[in-house]
PDB file of N, CA and C in Angstrom:
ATOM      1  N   UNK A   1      11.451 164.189  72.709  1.00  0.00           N
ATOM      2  CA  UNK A   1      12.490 163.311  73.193  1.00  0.00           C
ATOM      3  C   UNK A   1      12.881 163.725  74.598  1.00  0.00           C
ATOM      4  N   UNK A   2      13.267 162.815  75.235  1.00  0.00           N
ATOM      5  CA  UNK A   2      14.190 162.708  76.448  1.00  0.00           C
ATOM      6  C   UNK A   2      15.119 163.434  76.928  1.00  0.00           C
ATOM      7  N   UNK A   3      15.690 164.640  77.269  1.00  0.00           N
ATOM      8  CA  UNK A   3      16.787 165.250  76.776  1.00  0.00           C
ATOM      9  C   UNK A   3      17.927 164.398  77.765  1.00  0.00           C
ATOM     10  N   UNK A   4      17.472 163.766  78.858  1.00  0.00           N
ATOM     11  CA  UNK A   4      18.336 163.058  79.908  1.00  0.00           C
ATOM     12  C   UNK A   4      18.278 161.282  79.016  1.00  0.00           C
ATOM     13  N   UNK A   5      17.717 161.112  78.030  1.00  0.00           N
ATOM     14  CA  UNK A   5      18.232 159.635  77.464  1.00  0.00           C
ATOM     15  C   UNK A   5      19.491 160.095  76.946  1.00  0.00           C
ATOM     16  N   UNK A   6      20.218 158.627  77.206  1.00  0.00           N
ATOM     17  CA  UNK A   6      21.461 158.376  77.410  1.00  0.00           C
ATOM     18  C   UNK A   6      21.890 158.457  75.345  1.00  0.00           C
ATOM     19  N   UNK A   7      22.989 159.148  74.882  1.00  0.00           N
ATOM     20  CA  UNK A   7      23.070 158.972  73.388  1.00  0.00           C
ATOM     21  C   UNK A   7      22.652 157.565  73.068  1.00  0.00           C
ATOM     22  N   UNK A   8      23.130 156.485  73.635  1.00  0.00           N
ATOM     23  CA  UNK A   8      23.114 155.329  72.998  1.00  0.00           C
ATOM     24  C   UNK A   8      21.587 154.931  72.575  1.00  0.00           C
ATOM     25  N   UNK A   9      20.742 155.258  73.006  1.00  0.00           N
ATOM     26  CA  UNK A   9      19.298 155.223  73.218  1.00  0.00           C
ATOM     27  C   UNK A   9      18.520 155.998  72.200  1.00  0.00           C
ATOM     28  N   UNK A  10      18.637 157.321  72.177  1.00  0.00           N
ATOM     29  CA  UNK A  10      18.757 158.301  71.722  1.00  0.00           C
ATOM     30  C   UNK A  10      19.074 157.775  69.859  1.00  0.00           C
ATOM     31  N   UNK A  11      19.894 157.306  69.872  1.00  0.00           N
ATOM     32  CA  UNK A  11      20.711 157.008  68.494  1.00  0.00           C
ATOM     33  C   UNK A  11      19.508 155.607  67.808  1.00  0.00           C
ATOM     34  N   UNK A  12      19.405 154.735  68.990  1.00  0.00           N
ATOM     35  CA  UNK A  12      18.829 153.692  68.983  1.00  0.00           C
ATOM     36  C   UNK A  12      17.491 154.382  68.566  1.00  0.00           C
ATOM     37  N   UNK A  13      16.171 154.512  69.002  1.00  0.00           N
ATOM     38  CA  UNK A  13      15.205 155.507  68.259  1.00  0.00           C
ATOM     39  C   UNK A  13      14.951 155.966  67.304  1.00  0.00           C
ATOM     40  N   UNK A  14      16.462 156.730  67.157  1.00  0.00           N
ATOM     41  CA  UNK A  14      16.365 157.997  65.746  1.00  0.00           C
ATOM     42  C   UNK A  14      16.633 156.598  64.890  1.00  0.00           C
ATOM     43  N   UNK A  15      17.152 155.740  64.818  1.00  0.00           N
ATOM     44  CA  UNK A  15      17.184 154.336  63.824  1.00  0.00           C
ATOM     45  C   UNK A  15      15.919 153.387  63.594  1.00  0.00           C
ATOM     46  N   UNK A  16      15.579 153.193  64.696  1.00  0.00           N
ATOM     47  CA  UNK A  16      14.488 152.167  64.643  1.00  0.00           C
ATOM     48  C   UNK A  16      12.969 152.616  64.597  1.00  0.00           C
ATOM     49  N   UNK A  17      12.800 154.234  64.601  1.00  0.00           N
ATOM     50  CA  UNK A  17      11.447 154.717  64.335  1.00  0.00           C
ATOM     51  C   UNK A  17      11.262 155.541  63.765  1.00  0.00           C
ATOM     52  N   UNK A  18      12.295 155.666  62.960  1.00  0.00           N
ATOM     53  CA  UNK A  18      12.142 157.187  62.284  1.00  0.00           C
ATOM     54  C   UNK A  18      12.027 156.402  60.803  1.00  0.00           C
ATOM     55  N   UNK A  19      11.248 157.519  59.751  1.00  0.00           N
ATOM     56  CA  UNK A  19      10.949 156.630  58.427  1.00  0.00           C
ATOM     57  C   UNK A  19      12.081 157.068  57.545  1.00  0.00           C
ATOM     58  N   UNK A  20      12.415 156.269  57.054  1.00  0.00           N
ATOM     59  CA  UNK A  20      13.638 156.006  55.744  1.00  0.00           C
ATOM     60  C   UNK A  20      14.018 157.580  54.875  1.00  0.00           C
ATOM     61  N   UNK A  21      15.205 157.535  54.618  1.00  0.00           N
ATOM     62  CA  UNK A  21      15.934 159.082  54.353  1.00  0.00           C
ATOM     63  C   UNK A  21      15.084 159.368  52.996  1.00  0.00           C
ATOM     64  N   UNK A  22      14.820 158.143  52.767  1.00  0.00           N
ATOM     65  CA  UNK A  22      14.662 158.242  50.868  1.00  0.00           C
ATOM     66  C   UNK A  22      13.123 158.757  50.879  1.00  0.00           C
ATOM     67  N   UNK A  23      12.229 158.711  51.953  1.00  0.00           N
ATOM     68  CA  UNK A  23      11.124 159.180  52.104  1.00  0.00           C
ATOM     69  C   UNK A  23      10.757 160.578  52.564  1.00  0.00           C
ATOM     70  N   UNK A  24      11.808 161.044  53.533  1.00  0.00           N
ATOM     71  CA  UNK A  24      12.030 162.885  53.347  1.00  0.00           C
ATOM     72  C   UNK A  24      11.786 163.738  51.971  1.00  0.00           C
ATOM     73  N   UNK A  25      11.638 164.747  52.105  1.00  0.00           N
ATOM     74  CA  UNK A  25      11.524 165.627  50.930  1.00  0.00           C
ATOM     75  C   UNK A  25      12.353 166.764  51.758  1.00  0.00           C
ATOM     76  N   UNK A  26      13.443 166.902  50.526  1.00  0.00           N
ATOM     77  CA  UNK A  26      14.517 167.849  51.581  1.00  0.00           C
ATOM     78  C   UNK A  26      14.092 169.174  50.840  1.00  0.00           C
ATOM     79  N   UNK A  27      14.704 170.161  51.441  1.00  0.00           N
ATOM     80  CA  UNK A  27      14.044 171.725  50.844  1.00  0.00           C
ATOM     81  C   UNK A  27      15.778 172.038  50.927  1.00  0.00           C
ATOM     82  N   UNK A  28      15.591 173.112  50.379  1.00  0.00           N
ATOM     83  CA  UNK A  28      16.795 174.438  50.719  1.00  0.00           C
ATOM     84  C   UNK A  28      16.120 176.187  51.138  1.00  0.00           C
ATOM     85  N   UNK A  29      16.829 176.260  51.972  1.00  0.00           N
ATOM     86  CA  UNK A  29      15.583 177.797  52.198  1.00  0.00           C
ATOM     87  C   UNK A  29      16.763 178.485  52.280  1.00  0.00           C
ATOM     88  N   UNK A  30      16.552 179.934  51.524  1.00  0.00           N
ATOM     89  CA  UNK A  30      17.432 180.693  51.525  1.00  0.00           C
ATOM     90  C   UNK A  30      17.437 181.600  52.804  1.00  0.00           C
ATOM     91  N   UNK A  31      18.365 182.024  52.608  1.00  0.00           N
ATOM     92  CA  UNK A  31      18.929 182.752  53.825  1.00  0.00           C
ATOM     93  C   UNK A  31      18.210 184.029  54.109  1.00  0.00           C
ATOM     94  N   UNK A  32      17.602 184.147  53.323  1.00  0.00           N
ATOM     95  CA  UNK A  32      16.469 185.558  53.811  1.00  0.00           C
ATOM     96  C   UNK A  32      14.980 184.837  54.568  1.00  0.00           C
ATOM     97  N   UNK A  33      14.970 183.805  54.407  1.00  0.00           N
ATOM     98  CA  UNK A  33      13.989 183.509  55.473  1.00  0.00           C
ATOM     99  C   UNK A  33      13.631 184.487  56.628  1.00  0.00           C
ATOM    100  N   UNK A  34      12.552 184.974  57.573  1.00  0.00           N
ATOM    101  CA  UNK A  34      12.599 184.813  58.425  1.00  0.00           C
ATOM    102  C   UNK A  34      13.109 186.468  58.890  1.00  0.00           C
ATOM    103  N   UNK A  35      13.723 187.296  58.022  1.00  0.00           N
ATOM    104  CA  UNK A  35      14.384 188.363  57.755  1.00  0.00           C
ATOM    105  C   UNK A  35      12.856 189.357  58.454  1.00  0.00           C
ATOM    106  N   UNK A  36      13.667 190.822  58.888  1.00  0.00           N
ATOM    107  CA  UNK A  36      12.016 191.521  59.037  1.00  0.00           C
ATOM    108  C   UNK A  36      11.173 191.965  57.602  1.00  0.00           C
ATOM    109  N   UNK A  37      11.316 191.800  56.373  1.00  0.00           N
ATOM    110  CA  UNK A  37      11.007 192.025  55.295  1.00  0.00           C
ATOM    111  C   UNK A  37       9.705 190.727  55.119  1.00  0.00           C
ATOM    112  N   UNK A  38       8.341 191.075  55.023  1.00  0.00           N
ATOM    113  CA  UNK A  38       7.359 190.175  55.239  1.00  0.00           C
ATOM    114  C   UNK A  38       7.323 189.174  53.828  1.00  0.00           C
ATOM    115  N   UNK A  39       8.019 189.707  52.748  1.00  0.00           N
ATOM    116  CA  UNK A  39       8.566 189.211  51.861  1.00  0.00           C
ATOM    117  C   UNK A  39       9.516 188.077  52.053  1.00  0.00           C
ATOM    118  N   UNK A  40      10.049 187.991  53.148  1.00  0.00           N
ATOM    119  CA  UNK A  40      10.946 187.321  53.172  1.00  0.00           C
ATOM    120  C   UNK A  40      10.483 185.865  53.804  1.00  0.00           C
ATOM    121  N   UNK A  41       9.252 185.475  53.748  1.00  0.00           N
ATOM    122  CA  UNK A  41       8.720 184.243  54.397  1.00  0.00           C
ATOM    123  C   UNK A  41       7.603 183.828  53.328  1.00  0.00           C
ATOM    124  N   UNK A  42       7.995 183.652  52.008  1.00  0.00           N
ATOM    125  CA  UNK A  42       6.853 183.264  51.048  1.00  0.00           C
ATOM    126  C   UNK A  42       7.739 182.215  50.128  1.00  0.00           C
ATOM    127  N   UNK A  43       7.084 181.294  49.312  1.00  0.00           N
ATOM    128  CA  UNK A  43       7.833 180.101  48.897  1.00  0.00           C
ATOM    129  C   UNK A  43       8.742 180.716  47.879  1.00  0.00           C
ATOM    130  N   UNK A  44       9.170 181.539  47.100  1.00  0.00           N
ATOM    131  CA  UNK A  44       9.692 181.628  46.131  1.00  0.00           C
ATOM    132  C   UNK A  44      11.069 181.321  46.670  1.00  0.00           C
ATOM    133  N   UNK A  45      11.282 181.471  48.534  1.00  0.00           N
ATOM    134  CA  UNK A  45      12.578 181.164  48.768  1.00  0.00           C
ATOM    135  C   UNK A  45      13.037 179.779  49.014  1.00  0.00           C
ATOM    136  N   UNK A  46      11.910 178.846  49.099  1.00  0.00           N
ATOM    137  CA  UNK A  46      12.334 177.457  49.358  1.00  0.00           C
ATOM    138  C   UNK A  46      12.320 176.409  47.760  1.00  0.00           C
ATOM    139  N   UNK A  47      13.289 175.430  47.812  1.00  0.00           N
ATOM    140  CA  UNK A  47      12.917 174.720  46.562  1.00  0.00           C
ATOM    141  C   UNK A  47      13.837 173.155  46.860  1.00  0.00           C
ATOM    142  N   UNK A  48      13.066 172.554  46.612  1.00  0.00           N
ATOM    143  CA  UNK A  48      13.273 171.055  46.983  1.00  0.00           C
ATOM    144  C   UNK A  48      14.791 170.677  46.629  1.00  0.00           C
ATOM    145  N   UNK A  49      15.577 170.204  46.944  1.00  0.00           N
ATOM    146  CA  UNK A  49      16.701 169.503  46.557  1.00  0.00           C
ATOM    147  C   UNK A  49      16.961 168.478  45.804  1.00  0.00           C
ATOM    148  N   UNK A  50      17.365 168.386  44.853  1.00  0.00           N
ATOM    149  CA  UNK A  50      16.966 167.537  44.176  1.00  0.00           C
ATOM    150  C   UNK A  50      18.574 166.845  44.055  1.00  0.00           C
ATOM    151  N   UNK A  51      18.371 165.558  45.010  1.00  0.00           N
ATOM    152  CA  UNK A  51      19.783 164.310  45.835  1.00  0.00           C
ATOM    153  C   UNK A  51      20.710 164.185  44.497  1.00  0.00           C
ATOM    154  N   UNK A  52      20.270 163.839  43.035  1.00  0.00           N
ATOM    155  CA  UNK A  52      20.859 163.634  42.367  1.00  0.00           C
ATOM    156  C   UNK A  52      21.863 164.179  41.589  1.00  0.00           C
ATOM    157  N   UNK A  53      21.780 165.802  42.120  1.00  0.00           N
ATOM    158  CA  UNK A  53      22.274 167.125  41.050  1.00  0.00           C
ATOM    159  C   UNK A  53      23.693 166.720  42.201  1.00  0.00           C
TER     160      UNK A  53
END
């Protein structure tokens, strides 16, 4: 993106080309992500969200 497009534009885009919320797959990643522990970057820490809970 543009970083000098104007919000209105900007907003306009993120609406008209981006694909539908319901088509995301949301995660949750815990907070040890990323940590210096090499353990700490393997899936057992991420797990899908599930919208309805």
């Amino acid at each position: 993106m543009n970083p000098d497009a104007p919000v209105e534009e900007a907003a306009h885009i993120a609406q008209t080309r981006s694909i539908p919320r319901e088509q995301f797959v949301w995660w949750k990643v815990d907070r040890s992500v990323n940590r210096a522990d090499p353990n700490n970057n393997r899936k057992h820490l991420l797990a899908p969200v599930n919208e309805s809970a």
